[in-house]
C-alpha atoms as a PDB file:
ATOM      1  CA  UNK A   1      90.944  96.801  93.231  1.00  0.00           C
ATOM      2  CA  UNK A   2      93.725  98.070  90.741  1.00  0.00           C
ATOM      3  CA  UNK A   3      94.115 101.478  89.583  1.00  0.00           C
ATOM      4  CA  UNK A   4      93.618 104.840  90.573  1.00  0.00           C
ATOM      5  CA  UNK A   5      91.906 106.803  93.346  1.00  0.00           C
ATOM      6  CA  UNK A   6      92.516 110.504  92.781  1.00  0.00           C
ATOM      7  CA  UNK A   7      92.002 112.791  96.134  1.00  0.00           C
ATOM      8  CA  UNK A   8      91.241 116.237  96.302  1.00  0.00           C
ATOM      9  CA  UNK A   9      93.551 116.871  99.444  1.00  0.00           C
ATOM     10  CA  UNK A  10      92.545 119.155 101.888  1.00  0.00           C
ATOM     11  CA  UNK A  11      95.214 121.479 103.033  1.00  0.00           C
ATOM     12  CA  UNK A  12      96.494 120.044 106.743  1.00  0.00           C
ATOM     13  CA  UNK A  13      96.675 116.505 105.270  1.00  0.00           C
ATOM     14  CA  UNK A  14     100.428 115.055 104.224  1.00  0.00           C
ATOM     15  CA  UNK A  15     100.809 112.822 101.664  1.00  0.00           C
ATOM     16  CA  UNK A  16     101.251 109.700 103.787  1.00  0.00           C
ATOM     17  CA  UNK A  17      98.596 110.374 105.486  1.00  0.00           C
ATOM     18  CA  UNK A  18      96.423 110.487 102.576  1.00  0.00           C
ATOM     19  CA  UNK A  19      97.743 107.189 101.298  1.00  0.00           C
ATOM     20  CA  UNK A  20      96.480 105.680 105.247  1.00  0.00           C
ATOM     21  CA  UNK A  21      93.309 107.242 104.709  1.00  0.00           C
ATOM     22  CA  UNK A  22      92.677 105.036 101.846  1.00  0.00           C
ATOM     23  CA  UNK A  23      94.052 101.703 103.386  1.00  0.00           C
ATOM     24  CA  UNK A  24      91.624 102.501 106.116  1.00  0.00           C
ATOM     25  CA  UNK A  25      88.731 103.180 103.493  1.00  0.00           C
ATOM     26  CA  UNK A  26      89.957  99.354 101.495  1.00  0.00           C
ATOM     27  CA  UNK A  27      89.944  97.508 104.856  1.00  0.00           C
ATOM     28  CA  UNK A  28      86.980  99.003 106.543  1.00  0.00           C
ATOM     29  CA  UNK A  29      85.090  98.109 103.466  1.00  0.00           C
ATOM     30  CA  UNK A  30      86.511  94.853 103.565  1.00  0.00           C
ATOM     31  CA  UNK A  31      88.608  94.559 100.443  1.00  0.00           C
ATOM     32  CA  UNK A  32      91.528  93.079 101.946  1.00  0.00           C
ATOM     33  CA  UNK A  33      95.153  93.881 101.377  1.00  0.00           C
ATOM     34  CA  UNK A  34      96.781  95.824  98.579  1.00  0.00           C
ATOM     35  CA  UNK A  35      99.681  97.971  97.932  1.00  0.00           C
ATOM     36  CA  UNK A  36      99.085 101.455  97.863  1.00  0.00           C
ATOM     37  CA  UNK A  37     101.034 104.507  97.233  1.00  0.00           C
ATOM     38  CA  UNK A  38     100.959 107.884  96.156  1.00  0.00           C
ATOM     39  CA  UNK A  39     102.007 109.465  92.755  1.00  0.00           C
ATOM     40  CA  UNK A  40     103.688 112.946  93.947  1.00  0.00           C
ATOM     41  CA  UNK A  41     104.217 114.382  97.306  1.00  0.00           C
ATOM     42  CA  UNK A  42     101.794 117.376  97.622  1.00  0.00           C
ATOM     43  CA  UNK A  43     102.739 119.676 100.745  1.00  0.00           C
ATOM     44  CA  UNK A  44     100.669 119.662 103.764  1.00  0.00           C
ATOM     45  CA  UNK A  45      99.794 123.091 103.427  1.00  0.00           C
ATOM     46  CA  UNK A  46      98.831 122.826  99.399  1.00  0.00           C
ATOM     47  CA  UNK A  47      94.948 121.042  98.125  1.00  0.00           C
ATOM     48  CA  UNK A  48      94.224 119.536  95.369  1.00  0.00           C
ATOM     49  CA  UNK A  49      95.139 116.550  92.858  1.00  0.00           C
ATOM     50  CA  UNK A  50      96.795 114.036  95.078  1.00  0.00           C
ATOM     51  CA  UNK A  51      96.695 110.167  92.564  1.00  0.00           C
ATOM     52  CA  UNK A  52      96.600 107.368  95.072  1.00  0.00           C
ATOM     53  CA  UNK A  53      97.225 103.902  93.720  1.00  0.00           C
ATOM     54  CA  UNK A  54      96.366 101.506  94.155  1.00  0.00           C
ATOM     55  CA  UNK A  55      97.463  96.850  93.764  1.00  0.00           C
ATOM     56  CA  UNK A  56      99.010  96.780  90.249  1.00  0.00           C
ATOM     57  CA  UNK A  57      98.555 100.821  89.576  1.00  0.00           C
ATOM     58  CA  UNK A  58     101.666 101.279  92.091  1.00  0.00           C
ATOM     59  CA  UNK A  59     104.265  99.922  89.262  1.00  0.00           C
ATOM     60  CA  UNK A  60     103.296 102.953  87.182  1.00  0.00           C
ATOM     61  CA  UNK A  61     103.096 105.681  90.487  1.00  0.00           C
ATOM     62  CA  UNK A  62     106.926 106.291  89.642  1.00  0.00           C
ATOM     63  CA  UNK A  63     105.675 107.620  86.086  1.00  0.00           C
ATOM     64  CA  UNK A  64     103.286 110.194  87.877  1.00  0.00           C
ATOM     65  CA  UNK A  65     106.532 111.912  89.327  1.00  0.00           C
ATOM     66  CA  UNK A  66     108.352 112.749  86.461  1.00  0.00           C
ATOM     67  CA  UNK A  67     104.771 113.801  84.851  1.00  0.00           C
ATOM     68  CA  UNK A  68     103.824 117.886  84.475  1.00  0.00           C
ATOM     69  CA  UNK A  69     101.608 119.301  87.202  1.00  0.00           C
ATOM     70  CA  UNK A  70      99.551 122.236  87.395  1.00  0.00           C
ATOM     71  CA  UNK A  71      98.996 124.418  89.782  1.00  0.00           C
ATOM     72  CA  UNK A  72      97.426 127.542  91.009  1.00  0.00           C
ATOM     73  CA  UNK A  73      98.887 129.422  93.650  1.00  0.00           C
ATOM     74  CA  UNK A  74      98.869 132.610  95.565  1.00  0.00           C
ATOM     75  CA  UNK A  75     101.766 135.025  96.349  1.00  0.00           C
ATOM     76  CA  UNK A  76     101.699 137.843  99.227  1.00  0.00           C
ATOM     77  CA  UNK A  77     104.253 140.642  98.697  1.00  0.00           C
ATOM     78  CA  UNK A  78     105.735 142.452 101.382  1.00  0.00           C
ATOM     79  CA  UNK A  79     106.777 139.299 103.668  1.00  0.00           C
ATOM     80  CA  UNK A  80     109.197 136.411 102.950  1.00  0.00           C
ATOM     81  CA  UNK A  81     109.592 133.493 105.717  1.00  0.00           C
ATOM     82  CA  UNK A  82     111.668 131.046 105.953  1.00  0.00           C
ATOM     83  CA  UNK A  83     109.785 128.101 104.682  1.00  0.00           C
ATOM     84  CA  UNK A  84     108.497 130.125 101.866  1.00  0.00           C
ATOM     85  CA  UNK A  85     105.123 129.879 102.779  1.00  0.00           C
ATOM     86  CA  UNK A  86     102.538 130.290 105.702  1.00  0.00           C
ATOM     87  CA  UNK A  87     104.255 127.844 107.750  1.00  0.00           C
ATOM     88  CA  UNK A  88     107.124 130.195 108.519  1.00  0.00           C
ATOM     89  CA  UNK A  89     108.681 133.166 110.402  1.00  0.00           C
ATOM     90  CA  UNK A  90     109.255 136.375 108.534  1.00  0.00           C
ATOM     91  CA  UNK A  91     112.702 136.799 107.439  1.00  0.00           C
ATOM     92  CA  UNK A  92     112.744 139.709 105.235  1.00  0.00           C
ATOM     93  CA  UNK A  93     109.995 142.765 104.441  1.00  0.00           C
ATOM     94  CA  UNK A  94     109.544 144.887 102.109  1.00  0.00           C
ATOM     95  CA  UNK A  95     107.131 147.822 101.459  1.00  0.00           C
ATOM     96  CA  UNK A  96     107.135 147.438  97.767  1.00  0.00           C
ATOM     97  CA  UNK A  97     104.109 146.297  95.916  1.00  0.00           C
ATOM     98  CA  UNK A  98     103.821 145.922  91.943  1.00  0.00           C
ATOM     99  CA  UNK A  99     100.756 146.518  89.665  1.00  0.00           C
ATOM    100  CA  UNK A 100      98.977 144.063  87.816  1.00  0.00           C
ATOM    101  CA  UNK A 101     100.610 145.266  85.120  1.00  0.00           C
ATOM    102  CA  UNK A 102     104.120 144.977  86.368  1.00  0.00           C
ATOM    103  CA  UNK A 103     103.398 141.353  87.248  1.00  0.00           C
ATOM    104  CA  UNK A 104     102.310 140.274  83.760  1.00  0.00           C
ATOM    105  CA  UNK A 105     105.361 142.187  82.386  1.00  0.00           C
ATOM    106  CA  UNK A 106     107.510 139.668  84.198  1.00  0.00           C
ATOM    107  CA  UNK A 107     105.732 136.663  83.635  1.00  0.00           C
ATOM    108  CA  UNK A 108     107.546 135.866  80.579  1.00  0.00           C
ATOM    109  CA  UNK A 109     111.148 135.716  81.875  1.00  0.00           C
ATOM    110  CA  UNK A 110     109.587 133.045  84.100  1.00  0.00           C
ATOM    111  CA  UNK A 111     108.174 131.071  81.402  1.00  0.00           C
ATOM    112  CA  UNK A 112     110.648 128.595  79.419  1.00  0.00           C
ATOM    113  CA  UNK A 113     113.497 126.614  80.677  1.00  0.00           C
ATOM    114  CA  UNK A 114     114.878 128.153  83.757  1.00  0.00           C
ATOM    115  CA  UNK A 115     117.465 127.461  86.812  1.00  0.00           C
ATOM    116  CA  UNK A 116     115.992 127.429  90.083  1.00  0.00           C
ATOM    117  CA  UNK A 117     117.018 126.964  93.518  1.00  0.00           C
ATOM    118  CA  UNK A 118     114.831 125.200  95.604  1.00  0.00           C
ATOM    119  CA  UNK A 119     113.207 125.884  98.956  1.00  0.00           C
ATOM    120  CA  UNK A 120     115.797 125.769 101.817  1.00  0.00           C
ATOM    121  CA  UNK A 121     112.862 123.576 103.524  1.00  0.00           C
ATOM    122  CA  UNK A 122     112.444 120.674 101.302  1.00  0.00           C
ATOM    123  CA  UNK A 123     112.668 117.279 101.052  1.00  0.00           C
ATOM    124  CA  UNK A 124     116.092 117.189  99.057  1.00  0.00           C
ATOM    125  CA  UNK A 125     118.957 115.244 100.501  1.00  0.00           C
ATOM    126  CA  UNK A 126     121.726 117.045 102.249  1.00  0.00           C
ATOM    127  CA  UNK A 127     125.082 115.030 103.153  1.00  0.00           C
ATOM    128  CA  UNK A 128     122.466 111.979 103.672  1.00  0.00           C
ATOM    129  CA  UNK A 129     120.033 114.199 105.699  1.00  0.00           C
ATOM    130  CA  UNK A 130     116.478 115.768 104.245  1.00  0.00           C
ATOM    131  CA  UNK A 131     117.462 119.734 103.666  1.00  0.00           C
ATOM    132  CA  UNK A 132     114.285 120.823 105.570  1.00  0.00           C
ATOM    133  CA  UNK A 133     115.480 118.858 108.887  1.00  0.00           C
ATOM    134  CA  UNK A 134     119.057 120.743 108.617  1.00  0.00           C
ATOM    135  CA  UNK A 135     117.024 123.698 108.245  1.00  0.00           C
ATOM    136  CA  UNK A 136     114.647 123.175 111.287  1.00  0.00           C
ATOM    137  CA  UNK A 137     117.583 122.415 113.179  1.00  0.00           C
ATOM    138  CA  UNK A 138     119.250 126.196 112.172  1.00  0.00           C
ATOM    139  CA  UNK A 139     121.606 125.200 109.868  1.00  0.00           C
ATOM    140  CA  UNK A 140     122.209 127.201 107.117  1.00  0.00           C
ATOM    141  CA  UNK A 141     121.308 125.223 103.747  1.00  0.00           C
ATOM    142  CA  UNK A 142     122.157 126.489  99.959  1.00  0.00           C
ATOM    143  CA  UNK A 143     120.684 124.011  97.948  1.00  0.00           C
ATOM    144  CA  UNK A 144     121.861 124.314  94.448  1.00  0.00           C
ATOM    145  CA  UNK A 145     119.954 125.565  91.179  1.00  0.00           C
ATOM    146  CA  UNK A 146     118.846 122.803  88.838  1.00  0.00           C
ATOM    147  CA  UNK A 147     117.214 123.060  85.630  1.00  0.00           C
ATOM    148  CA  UNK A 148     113.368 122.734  85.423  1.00  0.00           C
ATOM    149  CA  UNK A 149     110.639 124.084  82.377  1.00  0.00           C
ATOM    150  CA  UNK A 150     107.440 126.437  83.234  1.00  0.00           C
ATOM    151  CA  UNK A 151     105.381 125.753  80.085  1.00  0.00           C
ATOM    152  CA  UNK A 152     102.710 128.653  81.308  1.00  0.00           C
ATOM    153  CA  UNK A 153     102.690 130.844  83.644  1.00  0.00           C
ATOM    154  CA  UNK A 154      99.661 133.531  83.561  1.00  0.00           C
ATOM    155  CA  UNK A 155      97.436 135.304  85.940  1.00  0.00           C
ATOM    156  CA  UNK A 156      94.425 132.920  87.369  1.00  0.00           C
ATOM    157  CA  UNK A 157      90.900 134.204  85.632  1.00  0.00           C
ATOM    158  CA  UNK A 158      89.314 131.268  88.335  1.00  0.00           C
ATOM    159  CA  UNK A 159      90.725 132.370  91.784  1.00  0.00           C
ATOM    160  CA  UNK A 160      89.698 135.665  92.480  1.00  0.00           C
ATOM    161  CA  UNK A 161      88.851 136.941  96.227  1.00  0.00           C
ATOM    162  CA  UNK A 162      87.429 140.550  95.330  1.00  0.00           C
ATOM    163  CA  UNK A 163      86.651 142.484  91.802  1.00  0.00           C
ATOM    164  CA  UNK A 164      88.975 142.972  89.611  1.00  0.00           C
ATOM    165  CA  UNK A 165      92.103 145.579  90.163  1.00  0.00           C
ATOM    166  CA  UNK A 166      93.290 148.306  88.052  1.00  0.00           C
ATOM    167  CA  UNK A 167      96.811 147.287  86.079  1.00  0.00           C
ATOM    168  CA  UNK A 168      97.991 150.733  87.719  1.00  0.00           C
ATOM    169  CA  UNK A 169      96.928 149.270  91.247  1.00  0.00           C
ATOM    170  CA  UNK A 170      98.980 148.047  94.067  1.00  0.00           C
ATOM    171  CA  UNK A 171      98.337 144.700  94.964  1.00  0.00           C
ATOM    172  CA  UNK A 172      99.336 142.703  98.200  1.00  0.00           C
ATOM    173  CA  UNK A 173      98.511 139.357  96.722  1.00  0.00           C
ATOM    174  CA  UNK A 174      98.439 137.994  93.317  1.00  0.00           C
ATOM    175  CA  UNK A 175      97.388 134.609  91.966  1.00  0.00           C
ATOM    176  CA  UNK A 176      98.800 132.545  89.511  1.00  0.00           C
ATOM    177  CA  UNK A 177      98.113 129.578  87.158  1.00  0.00           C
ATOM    178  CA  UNK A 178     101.807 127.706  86.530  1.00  0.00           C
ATOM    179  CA  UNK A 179     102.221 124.345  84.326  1.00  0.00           C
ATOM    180  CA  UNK A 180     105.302 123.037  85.254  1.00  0.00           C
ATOM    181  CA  UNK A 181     107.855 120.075  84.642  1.00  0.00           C
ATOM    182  CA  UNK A 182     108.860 118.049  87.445  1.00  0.00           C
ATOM    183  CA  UNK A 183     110.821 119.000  90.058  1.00  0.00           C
ATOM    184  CA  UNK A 184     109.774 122.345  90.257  1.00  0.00           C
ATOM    185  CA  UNK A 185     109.026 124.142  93.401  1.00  0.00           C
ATOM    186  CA  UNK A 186     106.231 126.800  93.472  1.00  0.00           C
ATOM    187  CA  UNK A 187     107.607 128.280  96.379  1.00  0.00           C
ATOM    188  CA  UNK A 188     110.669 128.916  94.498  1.00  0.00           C
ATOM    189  CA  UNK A 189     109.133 130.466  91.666  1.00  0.00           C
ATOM    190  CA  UNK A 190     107.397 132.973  94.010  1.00  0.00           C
ATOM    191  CA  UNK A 191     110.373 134.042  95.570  1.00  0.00           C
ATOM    192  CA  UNK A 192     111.817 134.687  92.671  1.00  0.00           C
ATOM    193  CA  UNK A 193     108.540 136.354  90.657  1.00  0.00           C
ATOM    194  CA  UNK A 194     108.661 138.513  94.317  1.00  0.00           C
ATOM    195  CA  UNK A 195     112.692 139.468  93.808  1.00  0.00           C
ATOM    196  CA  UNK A 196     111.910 140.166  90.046  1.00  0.00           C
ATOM    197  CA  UNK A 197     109.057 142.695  90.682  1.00  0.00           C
ATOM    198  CA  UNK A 198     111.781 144.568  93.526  1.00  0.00           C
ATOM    199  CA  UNK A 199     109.860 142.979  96.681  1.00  0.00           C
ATOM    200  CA  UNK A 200     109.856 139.600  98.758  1.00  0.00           C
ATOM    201  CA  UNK A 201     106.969 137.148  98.812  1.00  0.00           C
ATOM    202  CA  UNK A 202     105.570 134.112 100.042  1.00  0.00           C
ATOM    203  CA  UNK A 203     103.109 131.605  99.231  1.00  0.00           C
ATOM    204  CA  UNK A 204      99.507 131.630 101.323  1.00  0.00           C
ATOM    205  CA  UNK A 205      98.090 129.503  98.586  1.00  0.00           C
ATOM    206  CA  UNK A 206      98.937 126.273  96.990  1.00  0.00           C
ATOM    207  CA  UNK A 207      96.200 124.091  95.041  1.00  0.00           C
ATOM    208  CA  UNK A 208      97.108 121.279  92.042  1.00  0.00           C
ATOM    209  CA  UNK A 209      94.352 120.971  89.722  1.00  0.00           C
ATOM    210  CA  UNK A 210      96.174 118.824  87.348  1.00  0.00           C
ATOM    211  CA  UNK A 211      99.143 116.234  88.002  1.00  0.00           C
ATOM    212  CA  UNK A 212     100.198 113.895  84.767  1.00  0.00           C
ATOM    213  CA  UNK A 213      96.678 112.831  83.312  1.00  0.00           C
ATOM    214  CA  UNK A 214      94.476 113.492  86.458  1.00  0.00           C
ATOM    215  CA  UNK A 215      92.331 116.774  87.263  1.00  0.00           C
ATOM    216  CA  UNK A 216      89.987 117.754  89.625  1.00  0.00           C
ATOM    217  CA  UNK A 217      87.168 116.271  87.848  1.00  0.00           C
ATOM    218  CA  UNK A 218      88.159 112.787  89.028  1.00  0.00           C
ATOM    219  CA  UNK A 219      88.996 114.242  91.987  1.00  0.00           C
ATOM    220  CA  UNK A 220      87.188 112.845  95.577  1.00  0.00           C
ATOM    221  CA  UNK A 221      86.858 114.281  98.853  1.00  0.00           C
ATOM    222  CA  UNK A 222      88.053 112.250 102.372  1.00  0.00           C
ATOM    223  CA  UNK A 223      84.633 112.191 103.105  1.00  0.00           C
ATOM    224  CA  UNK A 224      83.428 110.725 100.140  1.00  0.00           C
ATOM    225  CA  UNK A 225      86.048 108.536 100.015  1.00  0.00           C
ATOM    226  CA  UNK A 226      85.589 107.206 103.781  1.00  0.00           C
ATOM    227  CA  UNK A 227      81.447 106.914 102.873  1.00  0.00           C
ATOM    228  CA  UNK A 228      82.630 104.729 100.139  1.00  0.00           C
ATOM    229  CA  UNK A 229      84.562 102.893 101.900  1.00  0.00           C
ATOM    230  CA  UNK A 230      81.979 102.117 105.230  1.00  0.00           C
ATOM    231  CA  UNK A 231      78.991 101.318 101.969  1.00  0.00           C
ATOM    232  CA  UNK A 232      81.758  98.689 100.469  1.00  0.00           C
ATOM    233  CA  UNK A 233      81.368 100.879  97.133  1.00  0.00           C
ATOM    234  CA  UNK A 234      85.395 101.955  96.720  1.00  0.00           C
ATOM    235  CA  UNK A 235      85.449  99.887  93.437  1.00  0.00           C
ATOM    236  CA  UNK A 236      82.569 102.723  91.690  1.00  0.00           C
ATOM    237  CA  UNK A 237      85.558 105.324  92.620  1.00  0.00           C
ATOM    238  CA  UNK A 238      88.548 103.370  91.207  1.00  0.00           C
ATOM    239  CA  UNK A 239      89.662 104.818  87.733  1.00  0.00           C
ATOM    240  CA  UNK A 240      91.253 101.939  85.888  1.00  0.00           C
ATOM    241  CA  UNK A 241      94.757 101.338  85.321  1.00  0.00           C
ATOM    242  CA  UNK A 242      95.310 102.463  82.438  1.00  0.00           C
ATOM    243  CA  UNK A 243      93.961 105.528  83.362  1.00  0.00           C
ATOM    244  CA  UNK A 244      97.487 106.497  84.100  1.00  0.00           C
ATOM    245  CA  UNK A 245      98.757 105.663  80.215  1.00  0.00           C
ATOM    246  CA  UNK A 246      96.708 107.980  78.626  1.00  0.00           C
ATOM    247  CA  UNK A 247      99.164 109.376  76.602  1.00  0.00           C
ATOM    248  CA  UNK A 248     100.555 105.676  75.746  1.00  0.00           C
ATOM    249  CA  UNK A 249      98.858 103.402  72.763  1.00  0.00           C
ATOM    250  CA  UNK A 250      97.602 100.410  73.609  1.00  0.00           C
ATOM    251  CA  UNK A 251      99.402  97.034  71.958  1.00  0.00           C
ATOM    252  CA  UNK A 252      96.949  94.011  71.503  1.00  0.00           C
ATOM    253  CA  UNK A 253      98.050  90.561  72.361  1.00  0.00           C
ATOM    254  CA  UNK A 254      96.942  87.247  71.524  1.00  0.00           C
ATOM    255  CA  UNK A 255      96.994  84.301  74.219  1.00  0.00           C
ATOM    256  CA  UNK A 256     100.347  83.172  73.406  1.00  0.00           C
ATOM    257  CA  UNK A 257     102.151  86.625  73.316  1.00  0.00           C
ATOM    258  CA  UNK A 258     100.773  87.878  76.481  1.00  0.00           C
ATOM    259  CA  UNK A 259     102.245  84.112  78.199  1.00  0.00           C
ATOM    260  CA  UNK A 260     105.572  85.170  76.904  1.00  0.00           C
ATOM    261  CA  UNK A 261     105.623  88.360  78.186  1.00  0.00           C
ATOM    262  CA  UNK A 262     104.320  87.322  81.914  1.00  0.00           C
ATOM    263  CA  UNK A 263     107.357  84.912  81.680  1.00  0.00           C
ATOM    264  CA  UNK A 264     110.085  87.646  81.068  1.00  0.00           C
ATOM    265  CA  UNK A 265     110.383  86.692  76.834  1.00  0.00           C
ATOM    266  CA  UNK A 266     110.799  89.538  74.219  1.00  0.00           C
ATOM    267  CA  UNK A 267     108.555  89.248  71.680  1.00  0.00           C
ATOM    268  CA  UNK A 268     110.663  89.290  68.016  1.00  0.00           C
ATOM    269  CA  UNK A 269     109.627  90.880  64.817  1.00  0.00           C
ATOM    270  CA  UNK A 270     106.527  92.974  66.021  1.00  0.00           C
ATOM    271  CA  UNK A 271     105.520  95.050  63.704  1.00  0.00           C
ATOM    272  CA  UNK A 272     104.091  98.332  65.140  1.00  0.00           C
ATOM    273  CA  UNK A 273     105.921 101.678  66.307  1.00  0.00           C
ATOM    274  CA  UNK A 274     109.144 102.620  68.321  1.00  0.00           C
ATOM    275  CA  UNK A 275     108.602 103.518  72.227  1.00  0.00           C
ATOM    276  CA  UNK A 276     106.541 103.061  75.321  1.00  0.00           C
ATOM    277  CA  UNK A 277     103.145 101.164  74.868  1.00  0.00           C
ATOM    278  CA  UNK A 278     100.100  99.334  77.076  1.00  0.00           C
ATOM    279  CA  UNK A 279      99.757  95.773  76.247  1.00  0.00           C
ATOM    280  CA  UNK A 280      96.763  93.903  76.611  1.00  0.00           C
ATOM    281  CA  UNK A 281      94.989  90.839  76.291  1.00  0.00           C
ATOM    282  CA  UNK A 282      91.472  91.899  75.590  1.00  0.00           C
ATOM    283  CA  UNK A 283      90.444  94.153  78.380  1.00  0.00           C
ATOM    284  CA  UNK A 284      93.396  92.789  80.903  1.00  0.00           C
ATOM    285  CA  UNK A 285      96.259  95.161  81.279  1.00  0.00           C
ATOM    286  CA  UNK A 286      99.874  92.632  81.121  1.00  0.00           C
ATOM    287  CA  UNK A 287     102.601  95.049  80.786  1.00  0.00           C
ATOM    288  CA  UNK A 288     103.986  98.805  80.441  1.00  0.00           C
ATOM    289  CA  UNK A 289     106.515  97.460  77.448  1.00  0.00           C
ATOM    290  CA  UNK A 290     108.792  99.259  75.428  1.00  0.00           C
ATOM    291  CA  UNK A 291     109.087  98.308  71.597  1.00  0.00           C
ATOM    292  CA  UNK A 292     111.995  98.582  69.708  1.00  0.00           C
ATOM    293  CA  UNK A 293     113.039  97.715  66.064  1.00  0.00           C
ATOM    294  CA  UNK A 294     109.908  95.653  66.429  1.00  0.00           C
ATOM    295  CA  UNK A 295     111.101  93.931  70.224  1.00  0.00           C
ATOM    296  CA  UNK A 296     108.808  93.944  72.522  1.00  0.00           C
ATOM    297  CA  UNK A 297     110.101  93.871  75.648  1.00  0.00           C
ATOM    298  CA  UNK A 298     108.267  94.555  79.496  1.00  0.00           C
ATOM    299  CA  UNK A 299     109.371  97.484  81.702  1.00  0.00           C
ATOM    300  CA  UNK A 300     106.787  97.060  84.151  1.00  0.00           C
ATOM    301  CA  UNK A 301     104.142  93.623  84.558  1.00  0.00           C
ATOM    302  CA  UNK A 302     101.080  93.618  85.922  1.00  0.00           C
ATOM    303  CA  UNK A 303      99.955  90.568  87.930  1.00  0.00           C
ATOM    304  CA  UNK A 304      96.098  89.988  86.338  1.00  0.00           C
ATOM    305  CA  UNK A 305      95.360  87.060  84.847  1.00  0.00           C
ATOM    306  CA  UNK A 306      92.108  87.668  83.744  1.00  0.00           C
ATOM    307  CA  UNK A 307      89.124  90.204  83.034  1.00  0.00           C
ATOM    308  CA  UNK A 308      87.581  89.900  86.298  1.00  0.00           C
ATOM    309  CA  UNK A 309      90.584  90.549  88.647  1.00  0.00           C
ATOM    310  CA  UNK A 310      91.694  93.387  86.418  1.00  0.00           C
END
């Protein structure tokens, strides 16, 4: 039980309480005790993509948060709260509504490397303190812009609640595909799309269909996973390790090499490319390593010693 279970979060659900849900599935089906974490904190209010991992697969849940997620999201014009979302009070209203076509016009000064100041109500530090429990507690928090990358940004074609709308239309809500770099706060970007178009907005829908290598299609329900779990079958729903390297190439060991690198050694005068790589001996996953001027040295090591335990 090492690698990957990917959750299609409902909205209500935090992230830590996803992560319990699937120590309860592990030791309800009897699986004993392993490490398990999450691989980006998805809002209680937001569905979708949530990567739980799971024994060895937490070493690499770090790499999931610096990793581009996509989302698609919904924006209502004409009300901004607090939190930025549902969750809030009103704060500011506006009768303004733009077209479809206004809304595409914009898209592109949204698109690129831009500053952006995050949600008031976030988990940021403050002084020490988390920004959203300054916030809850009425103090007034100005977080301050940092620099973040929206590779896309377009109008969803997927999520649409009613027929299509004129481009010379009004529209109270608009949704939104957005590929993003880390650290990027949806909320923020429809407040600003909102303030760009000459109105206020707020989110009323937040789903991730895609977070580093991991989409929906992998995706499970709670229920599915909790049916796995009481029919002992969790292991049919892990995805492999690796499964969070896909982007890194794989480095083949022999006996001797792999022994060195569970002990700590660099490996000397390896002859294969510059940069992050997946080493393994046969099947087993050893270590995340990084290779330079043919060193080979480990940045993370997995604990499996053979093919069966991996």
């Amino acid at each position: 039980m090492h690698g990957w279970i990917i959750l299609d979060k409902p909205v209500g659900l935090g992230s830590t309480q996803a992560v319990s849900a699937v120590k309860r599935a592990l030791r309800q089906g009897g699986y004993g005790k392993f490490k398990v974490g999450h691989g980006g904190t998805l809002d209680p209010l937001a569905s979708g993509v949530l990567p739980i991992a799971v024994g060895e697969a937490t070493k690499l849940a770090g790499r999931l948060l610096d990793s581009d997620k996509i989302y698609d999201f919904t924006i209502r014009f004409g009300e901004q709260t607090d939190t930025l979302d549902t969750e809030g009070v009103v704060i500011a209203t506006s009768d303004v509504r733009p077209t479809a076509a206004a809304i595409e016009a914009i898209l592109p000064r949204f698109t690129g490397p831009i500053d952006q100041i995050p949600p008031a109500y976030s988990a940021l530090k403050v002084h020490g303190e988390r920004a959203y429990d300054r916030a809850r507690a009425g103090e007034e928090v100005v977080l301050a812009s940092r620099a973040v990358t929206i590779h896309s940004l377009h109008s969803s074609p997927t999520v649409r609640d009613g027929p299509p709308s004129g481009a010379g239309e009004e529209l109270v809500e608009a949704t939104l595909t957005a590929h993003v770099s880390k650290g990027t706060y949806i909320r923020s970007l429809a407040r600003d799309i909102a303030a760009a178009l000459g109105t206020v907005g707020h989110v009323t829908m937040l789903r991730r269909i895609k977070a580093g290598p991991f989409t929906l299609d992998s995706a499970i329900s709670l229920d599915k996973l909790g049916k796995a779990g009481m029919a002992r079958e969790l292991e049919y729903l892990l995805l492999p390790l690796r499964a969070g390297l896909d982007d890194i190439p794989a480095l083949s060991l022999d006996p001797d090499q792999a022994g060195a690198l569970r002990q700590g050694r660099i490996l000397a005068g390896y002859a294969t490319d510059d940069g992050l790589q997946f080493a393994l001996l046969g099947e087993t996953p050893v270590a995340l390593v990084e290779v330079r001027d043919g060193n080979v040295q480990v940045v993370r090591g997995f604990n499996l010693m053979s093919k069966d335990n991996a």
